[in-house]
Protein backbone atom coordinates (compact mmCIF):
# COMPACT_ATOMS: atom_id res chain seq x y z
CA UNK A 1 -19.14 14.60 -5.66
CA UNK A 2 -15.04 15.21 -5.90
CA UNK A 3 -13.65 12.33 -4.86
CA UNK A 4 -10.00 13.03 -4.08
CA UNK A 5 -8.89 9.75 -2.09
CA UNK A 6 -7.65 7.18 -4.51
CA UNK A 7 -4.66 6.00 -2.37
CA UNK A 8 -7.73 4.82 -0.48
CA UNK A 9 -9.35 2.66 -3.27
CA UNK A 10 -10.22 3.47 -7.12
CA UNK A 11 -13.30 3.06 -8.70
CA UNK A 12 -13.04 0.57 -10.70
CA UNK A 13 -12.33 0.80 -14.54
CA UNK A 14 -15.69 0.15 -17.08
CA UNK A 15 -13.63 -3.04 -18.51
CA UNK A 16 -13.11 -4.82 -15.40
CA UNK A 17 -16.72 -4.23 -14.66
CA UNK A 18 -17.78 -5.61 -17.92
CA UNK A 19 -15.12 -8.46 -17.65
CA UNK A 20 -16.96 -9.71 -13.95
CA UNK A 21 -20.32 -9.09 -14.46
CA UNK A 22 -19.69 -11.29 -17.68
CA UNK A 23 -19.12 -14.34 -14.82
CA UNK A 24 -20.80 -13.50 -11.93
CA UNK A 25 -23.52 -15.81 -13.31
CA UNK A 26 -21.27 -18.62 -14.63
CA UNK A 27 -20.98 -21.99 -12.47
CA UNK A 28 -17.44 -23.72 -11.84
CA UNK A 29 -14.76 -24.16 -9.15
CA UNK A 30 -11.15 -23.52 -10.35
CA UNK A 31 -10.60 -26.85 -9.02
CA UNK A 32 -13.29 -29.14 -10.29
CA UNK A 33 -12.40 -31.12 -13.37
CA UNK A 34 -15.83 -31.11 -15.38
CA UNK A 35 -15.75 -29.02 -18.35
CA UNK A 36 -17.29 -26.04 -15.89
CA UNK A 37 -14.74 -25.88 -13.49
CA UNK A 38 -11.60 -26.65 -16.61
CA UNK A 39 -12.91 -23.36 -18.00
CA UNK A 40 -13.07 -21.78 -14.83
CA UNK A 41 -9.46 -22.90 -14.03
CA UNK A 42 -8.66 -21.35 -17.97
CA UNK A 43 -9.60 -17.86 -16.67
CA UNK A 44 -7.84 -17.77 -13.67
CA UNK A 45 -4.30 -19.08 -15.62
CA UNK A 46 -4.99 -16.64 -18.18
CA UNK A 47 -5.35 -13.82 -15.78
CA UNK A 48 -2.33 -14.58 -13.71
CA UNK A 49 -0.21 -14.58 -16.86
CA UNK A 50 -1.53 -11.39 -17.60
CA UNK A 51 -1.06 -10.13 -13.75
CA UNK A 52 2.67 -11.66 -14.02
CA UNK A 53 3.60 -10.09 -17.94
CA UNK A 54 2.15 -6.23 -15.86
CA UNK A 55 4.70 -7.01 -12.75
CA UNK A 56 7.30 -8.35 -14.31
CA UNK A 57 7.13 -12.01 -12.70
CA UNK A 58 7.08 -15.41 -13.66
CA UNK A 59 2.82 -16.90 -13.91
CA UNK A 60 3.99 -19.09 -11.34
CA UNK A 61 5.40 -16.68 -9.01
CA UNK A 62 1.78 -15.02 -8.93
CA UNK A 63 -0.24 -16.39 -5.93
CA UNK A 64 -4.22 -14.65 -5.55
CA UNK A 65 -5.07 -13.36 -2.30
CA UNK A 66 -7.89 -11.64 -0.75
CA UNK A 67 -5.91 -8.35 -1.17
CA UNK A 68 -3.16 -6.26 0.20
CA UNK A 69 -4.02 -7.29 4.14
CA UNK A 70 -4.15 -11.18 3.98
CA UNK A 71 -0.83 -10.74 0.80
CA UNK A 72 1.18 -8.94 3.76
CA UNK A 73 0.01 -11.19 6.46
CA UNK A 74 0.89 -14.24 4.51
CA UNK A 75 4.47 -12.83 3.65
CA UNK A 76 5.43 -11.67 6.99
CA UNK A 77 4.35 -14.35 9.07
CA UNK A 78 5.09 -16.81 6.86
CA UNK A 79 8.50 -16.10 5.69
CA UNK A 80 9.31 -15.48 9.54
CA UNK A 81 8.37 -18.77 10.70
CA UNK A 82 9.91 -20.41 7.69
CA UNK A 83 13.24 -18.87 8.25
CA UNK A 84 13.53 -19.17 11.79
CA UNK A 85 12.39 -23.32 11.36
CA UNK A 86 15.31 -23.30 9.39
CA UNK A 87 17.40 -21.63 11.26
CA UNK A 88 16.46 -20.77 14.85
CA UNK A 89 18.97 -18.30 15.27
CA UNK A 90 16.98 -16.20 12.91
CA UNK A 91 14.47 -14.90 15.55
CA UNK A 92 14.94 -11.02 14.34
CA UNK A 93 12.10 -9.27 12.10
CA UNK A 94 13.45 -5.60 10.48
CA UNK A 95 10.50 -3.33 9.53
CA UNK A 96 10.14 0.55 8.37
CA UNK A 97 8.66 2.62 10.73
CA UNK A 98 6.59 4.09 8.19
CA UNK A 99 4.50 1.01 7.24
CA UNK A 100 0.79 0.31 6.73
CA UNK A 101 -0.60 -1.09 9.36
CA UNK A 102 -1.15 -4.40 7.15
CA UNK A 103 2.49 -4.60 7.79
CA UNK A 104 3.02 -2.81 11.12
CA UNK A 105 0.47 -5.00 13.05
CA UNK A 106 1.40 -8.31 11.73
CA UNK A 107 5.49 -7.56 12.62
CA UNK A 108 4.10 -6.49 16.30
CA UNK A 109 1.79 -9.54 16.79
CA UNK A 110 5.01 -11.83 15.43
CA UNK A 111 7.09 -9.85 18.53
CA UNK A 112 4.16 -10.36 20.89
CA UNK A 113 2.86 -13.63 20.43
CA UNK A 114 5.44 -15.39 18.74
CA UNK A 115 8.86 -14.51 20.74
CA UNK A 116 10.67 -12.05 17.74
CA UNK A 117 12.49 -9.79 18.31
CA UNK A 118 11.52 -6.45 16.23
CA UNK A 119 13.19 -4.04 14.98
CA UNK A 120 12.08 -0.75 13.43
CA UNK A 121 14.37 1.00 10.96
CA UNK A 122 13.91 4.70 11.08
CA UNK A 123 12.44 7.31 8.66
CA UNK A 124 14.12 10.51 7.09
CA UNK A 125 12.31 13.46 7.21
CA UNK A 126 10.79 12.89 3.89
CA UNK A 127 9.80 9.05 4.77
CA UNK A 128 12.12 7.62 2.68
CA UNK A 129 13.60 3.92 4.34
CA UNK A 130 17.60 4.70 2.87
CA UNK A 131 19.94 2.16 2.99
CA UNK A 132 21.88 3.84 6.13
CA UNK A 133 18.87 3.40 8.03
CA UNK A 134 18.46 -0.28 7.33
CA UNK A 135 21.89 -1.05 7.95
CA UNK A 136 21.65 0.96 11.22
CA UNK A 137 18.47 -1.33 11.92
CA UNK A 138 20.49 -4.42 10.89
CA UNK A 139 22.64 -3.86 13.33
CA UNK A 140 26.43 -6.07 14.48
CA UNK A 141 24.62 -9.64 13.24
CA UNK A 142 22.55 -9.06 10.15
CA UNK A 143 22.38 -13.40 10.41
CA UNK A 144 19.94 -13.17 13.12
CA UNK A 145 17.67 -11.71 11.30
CA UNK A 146 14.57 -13.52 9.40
CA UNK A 147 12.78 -10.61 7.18
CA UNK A 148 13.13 -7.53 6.24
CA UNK A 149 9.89 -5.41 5.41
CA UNK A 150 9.58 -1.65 3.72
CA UNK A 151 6.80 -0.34 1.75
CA UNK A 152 7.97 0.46 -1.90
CA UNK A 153 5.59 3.92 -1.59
CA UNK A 154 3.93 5.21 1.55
CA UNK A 155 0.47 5.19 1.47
CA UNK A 156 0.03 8.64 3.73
CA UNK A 157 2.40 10.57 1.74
CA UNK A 158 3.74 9.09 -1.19
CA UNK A 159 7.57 8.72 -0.80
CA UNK A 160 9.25 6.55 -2.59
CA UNK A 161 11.79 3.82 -1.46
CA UNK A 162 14.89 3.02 -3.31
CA UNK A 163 14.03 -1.15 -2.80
CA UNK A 164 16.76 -2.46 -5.14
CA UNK A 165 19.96 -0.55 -3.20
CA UNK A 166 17.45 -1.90 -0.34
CA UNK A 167 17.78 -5.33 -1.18
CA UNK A 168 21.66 -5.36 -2.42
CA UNK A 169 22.28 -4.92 1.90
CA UNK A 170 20.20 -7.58 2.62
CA UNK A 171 21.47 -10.05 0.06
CA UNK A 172 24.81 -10.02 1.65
CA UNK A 173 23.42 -11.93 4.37
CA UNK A 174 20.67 -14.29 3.07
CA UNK A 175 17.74 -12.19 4.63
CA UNK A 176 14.80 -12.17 2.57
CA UNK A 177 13.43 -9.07 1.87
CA UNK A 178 9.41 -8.29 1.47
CA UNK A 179 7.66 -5.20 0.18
CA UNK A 180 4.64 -3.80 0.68
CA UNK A 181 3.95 -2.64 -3.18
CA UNK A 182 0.17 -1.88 -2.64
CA UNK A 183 0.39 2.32 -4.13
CA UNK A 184 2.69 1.34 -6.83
CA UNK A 185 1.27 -0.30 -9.89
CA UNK A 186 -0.90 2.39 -10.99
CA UNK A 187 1.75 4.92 -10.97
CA UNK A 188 5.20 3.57 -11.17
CA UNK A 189 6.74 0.59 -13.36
CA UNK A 190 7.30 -2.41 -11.40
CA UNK A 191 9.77 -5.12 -12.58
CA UNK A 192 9.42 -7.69 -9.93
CA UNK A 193 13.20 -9.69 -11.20
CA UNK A 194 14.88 -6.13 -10.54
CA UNK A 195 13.80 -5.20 -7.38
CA UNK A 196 15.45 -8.17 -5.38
CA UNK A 197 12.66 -8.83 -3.25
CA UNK A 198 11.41 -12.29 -2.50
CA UNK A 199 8.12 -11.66 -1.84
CA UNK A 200 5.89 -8.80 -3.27
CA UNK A 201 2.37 -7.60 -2.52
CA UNK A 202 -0.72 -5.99 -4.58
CA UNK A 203 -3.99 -5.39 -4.70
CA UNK A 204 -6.84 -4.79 -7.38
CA UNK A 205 -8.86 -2.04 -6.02
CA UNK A 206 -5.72 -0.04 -6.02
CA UNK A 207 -5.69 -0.20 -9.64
CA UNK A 208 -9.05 0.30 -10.69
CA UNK A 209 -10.03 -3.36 -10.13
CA UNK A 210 -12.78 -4.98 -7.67
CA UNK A 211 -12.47 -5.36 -3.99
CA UNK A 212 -11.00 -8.42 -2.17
CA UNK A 213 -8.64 -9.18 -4.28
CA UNK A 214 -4.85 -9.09 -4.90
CA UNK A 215 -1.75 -11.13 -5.08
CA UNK A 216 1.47 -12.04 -3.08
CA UNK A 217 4.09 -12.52 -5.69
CA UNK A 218 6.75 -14.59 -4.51
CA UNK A 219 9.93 -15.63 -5.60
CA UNK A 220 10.94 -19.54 -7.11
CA UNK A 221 13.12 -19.79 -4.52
CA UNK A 222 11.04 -18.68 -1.25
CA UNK A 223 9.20 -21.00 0.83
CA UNK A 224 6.59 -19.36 2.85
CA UNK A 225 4.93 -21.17 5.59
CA UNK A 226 0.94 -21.24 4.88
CA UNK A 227 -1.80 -19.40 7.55
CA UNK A 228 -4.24 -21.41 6.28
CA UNK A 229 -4.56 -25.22 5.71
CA UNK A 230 -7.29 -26.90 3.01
CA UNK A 231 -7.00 -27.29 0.00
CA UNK A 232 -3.64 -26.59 -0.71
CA UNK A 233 -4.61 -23.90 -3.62
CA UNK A 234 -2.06 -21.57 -4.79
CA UNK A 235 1.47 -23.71 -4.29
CA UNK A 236 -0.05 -24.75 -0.90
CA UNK A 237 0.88 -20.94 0.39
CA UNK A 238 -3.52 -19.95 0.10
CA UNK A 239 -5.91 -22.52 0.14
CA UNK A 240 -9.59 -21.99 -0.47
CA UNK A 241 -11.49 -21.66 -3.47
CA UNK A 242 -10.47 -18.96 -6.41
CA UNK A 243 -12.81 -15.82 -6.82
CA UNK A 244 -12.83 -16.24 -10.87
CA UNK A 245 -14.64 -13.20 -11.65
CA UNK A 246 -12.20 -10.92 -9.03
CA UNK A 247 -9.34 -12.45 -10.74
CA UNK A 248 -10.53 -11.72 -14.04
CA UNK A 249 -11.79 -8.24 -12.99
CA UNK A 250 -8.12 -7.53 -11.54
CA UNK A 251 -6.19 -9.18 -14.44
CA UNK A 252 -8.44 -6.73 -16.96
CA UNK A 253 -7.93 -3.65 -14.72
CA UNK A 254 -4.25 -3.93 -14.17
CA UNK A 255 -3.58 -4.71 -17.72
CA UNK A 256 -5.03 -1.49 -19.16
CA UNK A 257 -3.72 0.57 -16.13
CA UNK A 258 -0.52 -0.78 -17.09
CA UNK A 259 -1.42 0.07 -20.60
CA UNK A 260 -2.30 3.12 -20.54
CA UNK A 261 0.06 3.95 -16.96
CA UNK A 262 2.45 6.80 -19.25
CA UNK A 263 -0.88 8.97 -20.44
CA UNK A 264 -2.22 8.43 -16.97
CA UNK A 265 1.15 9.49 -15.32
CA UNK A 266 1.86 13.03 -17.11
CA UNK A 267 -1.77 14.14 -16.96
CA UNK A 268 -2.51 13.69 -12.84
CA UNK A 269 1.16 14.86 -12.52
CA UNK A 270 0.17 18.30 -13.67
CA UNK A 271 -3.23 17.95 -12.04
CA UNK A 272 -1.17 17.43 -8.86
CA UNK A 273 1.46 20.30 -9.65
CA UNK A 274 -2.11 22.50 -9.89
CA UNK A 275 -3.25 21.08 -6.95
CA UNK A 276 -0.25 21.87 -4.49
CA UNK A 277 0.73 24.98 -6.11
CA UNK A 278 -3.03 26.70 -5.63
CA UNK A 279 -3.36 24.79 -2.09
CA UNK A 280 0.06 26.91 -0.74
CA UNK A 281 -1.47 30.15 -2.53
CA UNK A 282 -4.28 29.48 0.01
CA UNK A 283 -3.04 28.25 2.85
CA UNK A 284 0.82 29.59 2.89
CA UNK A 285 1.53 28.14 6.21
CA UNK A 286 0.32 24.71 4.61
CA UNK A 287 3.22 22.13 5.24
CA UNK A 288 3.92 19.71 1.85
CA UNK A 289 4.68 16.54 3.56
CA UNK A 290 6.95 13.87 1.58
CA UNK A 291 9.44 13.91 -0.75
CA UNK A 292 9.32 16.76 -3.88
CA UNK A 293 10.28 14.56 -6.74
CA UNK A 294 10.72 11.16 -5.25
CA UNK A 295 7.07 10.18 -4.22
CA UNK A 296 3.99 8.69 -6.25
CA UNK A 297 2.56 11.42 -8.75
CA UNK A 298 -1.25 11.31 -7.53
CA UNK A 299 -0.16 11.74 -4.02
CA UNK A 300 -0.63 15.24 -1.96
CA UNK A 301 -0.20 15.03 1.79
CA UNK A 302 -0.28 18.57 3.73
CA UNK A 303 0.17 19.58 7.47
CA UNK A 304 -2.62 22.21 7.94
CA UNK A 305 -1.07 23.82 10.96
CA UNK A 306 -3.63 24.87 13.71
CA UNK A 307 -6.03 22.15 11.86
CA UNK A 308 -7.47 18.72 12.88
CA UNK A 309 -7.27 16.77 10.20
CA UNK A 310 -10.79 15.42 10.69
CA UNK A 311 -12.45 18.62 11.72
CA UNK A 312 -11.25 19.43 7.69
CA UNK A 313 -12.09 15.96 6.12
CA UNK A 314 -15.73 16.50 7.42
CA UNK A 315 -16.08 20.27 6.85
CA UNK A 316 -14.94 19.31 2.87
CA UNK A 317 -16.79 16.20 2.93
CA UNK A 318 -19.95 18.49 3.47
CA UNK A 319 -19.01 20.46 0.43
CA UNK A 320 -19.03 16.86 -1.57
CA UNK A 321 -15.02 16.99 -1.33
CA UNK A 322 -13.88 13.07 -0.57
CA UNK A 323 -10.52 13.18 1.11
CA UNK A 324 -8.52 11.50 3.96
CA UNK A 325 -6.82 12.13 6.76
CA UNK A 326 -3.29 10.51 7.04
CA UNK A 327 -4.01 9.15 10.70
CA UNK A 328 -5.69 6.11 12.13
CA UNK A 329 -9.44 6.77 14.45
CA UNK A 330 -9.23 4.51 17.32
CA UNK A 331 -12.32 3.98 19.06
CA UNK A 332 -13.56 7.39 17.43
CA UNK A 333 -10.76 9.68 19.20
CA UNK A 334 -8.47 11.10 16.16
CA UNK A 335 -5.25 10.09 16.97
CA UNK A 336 -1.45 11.19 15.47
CA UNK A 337 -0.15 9.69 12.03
CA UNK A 338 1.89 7.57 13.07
CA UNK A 339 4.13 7.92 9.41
CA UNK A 340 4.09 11.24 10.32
CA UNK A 341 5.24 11.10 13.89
CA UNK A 342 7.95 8.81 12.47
CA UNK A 343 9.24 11.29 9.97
CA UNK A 344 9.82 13.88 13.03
CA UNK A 345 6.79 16.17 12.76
CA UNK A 346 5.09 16.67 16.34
CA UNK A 347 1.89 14.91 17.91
CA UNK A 348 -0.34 18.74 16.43
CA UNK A 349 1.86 18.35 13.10
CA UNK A 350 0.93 14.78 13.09
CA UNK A 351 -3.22 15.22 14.00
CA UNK A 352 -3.35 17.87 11.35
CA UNK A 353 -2.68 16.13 8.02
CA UNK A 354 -4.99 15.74 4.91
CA UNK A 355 -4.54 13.69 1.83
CA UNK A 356 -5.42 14.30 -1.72
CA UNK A 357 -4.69 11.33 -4.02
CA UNK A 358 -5.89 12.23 -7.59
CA UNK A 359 -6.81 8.86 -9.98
CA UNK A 360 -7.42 7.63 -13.69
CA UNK A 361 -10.61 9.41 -13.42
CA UNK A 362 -9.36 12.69 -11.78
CA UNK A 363 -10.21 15.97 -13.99
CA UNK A 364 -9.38 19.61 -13.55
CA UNK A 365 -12.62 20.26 -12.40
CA UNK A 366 -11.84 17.84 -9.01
CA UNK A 367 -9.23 20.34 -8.20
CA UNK A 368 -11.32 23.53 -8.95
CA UNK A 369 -13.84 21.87 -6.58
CA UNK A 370 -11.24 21.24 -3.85
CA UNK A 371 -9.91 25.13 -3.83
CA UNK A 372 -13.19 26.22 -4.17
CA UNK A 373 -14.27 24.30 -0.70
CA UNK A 374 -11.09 24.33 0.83
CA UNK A 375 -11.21 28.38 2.57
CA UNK A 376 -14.10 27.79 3.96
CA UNK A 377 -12.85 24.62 5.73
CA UNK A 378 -9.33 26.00 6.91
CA UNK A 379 -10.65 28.87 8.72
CA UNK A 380 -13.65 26.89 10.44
CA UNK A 381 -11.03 24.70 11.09
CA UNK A 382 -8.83 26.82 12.57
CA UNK A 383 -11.28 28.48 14.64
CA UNK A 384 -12.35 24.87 16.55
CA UNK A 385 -8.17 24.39 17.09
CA UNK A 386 -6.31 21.12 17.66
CA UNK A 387 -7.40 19.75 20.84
CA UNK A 388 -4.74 17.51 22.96
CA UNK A 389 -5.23 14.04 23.20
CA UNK A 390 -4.22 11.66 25.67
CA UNK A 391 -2.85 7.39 24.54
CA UNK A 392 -0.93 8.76 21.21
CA UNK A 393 0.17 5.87 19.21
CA UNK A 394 4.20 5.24 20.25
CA UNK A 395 6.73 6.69 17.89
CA UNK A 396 8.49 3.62 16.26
């Protein structure tokens, strides 16, 4: 198998196998006070020291979530309805248009449901979020708005956002400022104090760490209004009991990515400069989607013209090629990226994307495989067409 969609999730490094298994049989409750559950609660303040001293944050500032989803959901929602308690004329929520939908559907549910009014900020052509385009989105009374939300690096395609000249806009008028940081760790050096942000999210599997588990790092000074009541874990912002062996496994597995993060970095670079350069030799008429230099160095995101996306995903995946399309599968009819449709390309461009996101296991022999399949699949592909679909997602 050549598994080429890490963006996805990583497997998970050796250590932070060895460091969970090493629990999964241990008794104790984070918040018990018998000698079980004080050693349990050891662990957990141990690894979100060591999660904090990898992002740059204060232990405190570190609160364990579920992952990426409920970090985001938590962030958004709460921070909204904390602001706009506060101050009601804070009803406005500012998001990219280029978000994951852990961001995307949580802003639209606020609008729906809970009476904000939402605003999208729009993409360059590259899917870079730039500081014209927020102001833009901020529009004649930046005080009426609550949050502002942009991704620190896309998930479909890799651009990067400039968050700190982000966050100097939205410091002139009190907004708070959340990003989606999910992509990042494993390939870019976060500082959480220099970004500006008040609330940050991550998750473990991203980084070679276990499923279901991540963090929302947020700032001394930001109150966010809890989802979910009992308990009053994690400052009272995520109750419910503490997955020890999760934490430890993600603790252990962002540590040594962080580690070991400048090796990592210049050897899938050049596996990624391989991968584009003999993909175009290929397929000339292949579209690199993204930023050149400013976008995550595992990521490769191409518009196979004349291509559905997942007419190539499964004629690779029958090769034993693991990649992913950059669009969403509602109901099992392919529909148009909607990153895609927001950095201009057309509804075709948009249903005929695949992504290749190397890892810390990725070898040259994962890209030999790949152009060795990858012929084969394009002109199959191309031969079965792009057929037109009817309820594409709306541009935002």
């Amino acid at each position: 198998m050549t598994y080429l969609d890490n963006a996805a999730t990583t497997p998970m490094l050796p250590e932070a196998v060895a460091a969970m298994t090493e629990l999964l049989g241990t008794p104790g409750n984070p918040s018990s006070l018998h000698a079980a559950g004080r050693k349990a609660r050891r662990q957990v303040e141990e690894s979100r020291e060591r999660v904090a001293r990898a992002l740059g944050c204060g232990s405190a500032e570190v609160v364990f979530t579920a992952g990426g989803t409920e970090a985001n959901n938590i962030a958004i929602k709460g921070i909204a309805w904390d602001q706009r308690a506060k101050d009601p004329r804070r009803n406005r929520i500012v998001a990219g248009s280029t978000e994951h939908h852990a961001v995307l559907d949580p802003v639209r549910w606020l609008g729906e449901s809970e009476g904000f009014e939402v605003t999208w900020i729009k993409s360059d052509a590259t899917g870079e979020i730039t500081v014209a385009a927020l102001r833009e989105a901020l529009g004649p009374d930046p005080t009426t708005v609550a949050l502002v939300s942009v991704i620190l690096a896309n998930n479909e395609v890799g651009t990067i956002s400039d968050i700190a000249a982000l966050t100097e806009v939205t410091r002139e008028f009190g907004i708070r400022f959340h990003t989606d940081a999910v992509q990042a760790p494993a390939w870019l050096d976060l500082d959480f104090s220099k970004l500006g942000v008040c609330a940050m999210s991550v998750s473990a599997h991203k980084v070679g760490g276990p499923h279901g588990i991540g963090a929302l790092i947020i700032s001394r000074d930001c109150h966010v209004t809890p989802l979910i009541h009992g308990g009053g874990q994690e400052r009272d912002v995520r109750s419910g009991t503490l997955d020890t062996p999760a934490i430890v496994g993600f603790a252990t597995a962002l540590e040594i990515t962080t580690a070991k993060k400048t090796e990592t970095v210049i050897r899938v670079a050049a596996l990624r400069d391989d991968l584009v350069k003999r993909v175009k030799e290929i397929s000339p008429d292949a579209i690199y989607s993204g930023a050149i230099t400013n976008r995550l160095v595992n990521n490769a995101h191409f518009v196979f013209p004349g291509c559905l996306g997942d007419s190539l995903l499964m004629l690779l995946d029958a090769q034993s090629v693991e990649c992913s399309v950059g669009s969403a599968c509602n109901a099992g009819v392919p529909q148009p990226s909607h990153v895609m449709l927001a950095m201009g390309a057309d509804e075709d461009q948009a249903r005929s994307t695949l992504r290749f996101s190397l890892g810390w296991n990725s070898t040259q022999a994962d890209v030999d495989a790949l152009i060795t399949a990858l012929p084969s699949a394009i002109e199959r592909a191309k031969r079965a067409g792009v057929p037109k679909v009817t309820n594409a997602p709306v541009r935002v």
